[in-house]
Protein backbone atom coordinates (compact mmCIF):
# COMPACT_ATOMS: atom_id res chain seq x y z
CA UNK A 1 35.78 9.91 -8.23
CA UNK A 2 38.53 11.57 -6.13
CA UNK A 3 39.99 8.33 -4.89
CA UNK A 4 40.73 7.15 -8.24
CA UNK A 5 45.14 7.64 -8.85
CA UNK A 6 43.19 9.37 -12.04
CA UNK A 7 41.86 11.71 -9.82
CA UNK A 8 44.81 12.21 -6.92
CA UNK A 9 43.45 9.23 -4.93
CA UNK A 10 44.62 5.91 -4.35
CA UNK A 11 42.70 3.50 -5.40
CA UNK A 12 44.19 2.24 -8.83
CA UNK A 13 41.70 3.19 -11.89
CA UNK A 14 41.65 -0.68 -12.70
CA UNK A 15 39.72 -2.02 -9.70
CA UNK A 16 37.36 1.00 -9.63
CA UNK A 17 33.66 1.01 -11.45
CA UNK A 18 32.55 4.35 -12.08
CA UNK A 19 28.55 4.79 -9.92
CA UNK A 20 27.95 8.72 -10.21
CA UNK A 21 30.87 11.86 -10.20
CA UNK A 22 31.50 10.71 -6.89
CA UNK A 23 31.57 7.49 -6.41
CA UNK A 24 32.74 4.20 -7.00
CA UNK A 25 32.83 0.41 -6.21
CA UNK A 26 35.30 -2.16 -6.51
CA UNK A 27 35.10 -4.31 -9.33
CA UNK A 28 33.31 -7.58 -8.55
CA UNK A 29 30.92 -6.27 -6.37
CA UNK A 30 27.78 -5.70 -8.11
CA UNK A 31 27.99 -9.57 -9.53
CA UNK A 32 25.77 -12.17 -8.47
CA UNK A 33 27.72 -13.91 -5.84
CA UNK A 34 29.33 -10.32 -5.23
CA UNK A 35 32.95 -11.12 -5.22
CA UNK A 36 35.38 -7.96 -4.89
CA UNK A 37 38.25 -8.29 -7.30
CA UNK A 38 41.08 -6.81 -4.41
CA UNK A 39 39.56 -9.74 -1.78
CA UNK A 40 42.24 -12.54 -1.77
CA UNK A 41 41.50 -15.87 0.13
CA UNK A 42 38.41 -18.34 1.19
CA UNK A 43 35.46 -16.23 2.30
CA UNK A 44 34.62 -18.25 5.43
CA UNK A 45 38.38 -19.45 6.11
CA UNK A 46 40.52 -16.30 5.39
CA UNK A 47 40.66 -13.56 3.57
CA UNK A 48 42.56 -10.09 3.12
CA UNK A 49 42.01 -6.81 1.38
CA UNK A 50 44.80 -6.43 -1.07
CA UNK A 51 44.27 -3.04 -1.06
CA UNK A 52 43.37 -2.15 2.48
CA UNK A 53 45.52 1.03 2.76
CA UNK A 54 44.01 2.53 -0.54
CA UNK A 55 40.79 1.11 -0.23
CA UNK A 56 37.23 3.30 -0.87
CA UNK A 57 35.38 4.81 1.23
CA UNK A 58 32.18 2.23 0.84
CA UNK A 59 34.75 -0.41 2.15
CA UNK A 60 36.03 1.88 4.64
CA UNK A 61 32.32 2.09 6.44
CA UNK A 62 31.94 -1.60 6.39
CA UNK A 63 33.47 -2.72 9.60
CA UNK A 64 33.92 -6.08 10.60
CA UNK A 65 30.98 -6.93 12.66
CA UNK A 66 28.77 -4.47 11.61
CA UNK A 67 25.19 -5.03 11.19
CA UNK A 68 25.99 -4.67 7.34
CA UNK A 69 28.72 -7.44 7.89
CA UNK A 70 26.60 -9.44 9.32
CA UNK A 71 23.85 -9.73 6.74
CA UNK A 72 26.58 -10.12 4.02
CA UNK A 73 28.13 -13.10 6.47
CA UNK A 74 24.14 -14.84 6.85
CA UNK A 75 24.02 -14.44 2.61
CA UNK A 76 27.20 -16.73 2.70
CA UNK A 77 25.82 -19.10 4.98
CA UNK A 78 28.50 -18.38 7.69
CA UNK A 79 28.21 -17.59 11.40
CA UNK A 80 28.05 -14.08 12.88
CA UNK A 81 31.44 -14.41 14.57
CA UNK A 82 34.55 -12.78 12.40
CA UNK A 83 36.72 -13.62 14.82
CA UNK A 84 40.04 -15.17 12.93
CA UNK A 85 38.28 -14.93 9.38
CA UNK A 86 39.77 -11.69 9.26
CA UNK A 87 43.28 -10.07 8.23
């Protein structure tokens, strides 16, 4: 997990979950809702990384709008615009 501060990354070691050699995911994200434990604010209202400059590279391929934003935005119930949900 190179973007680990373990590993010379970024990311701090406390908010990372260990997938394979290579990877990771934020805490929170595998539970059932998935809720990442560096997302601060209302998910519908407004909400900010509070990580977004060391974030991983799974967050750093979601981009707002995507198709994969999207279907996470329909699983919360909310409309496809992000528009001023966003920081």
């Amino acid at each position: 997990m190179h973007e680990t501060l373990s590993h010379g990354g970024q990311l701090p070691d406390a908010l990372a979950e260990t997938i394979t050699a290579r990877l990771c995911r934020l805490r929170g994200t595998d539970h059932s809702p998935p809720r990442c434990a560096a997302l601060s604010g209302r998910i519908g209202q407004r909400v900010t990384c509070a990580i977004y400059e060391w974030r991983p590279s799974p967050c750093r391929e979601f981009e707002a709008g995507s198709h994969a934003c999207q279907q996470a935005r329909r699983r919360h119930g909310l409309a496809d615009d992000v528009q001023g949900t966003i920081e």
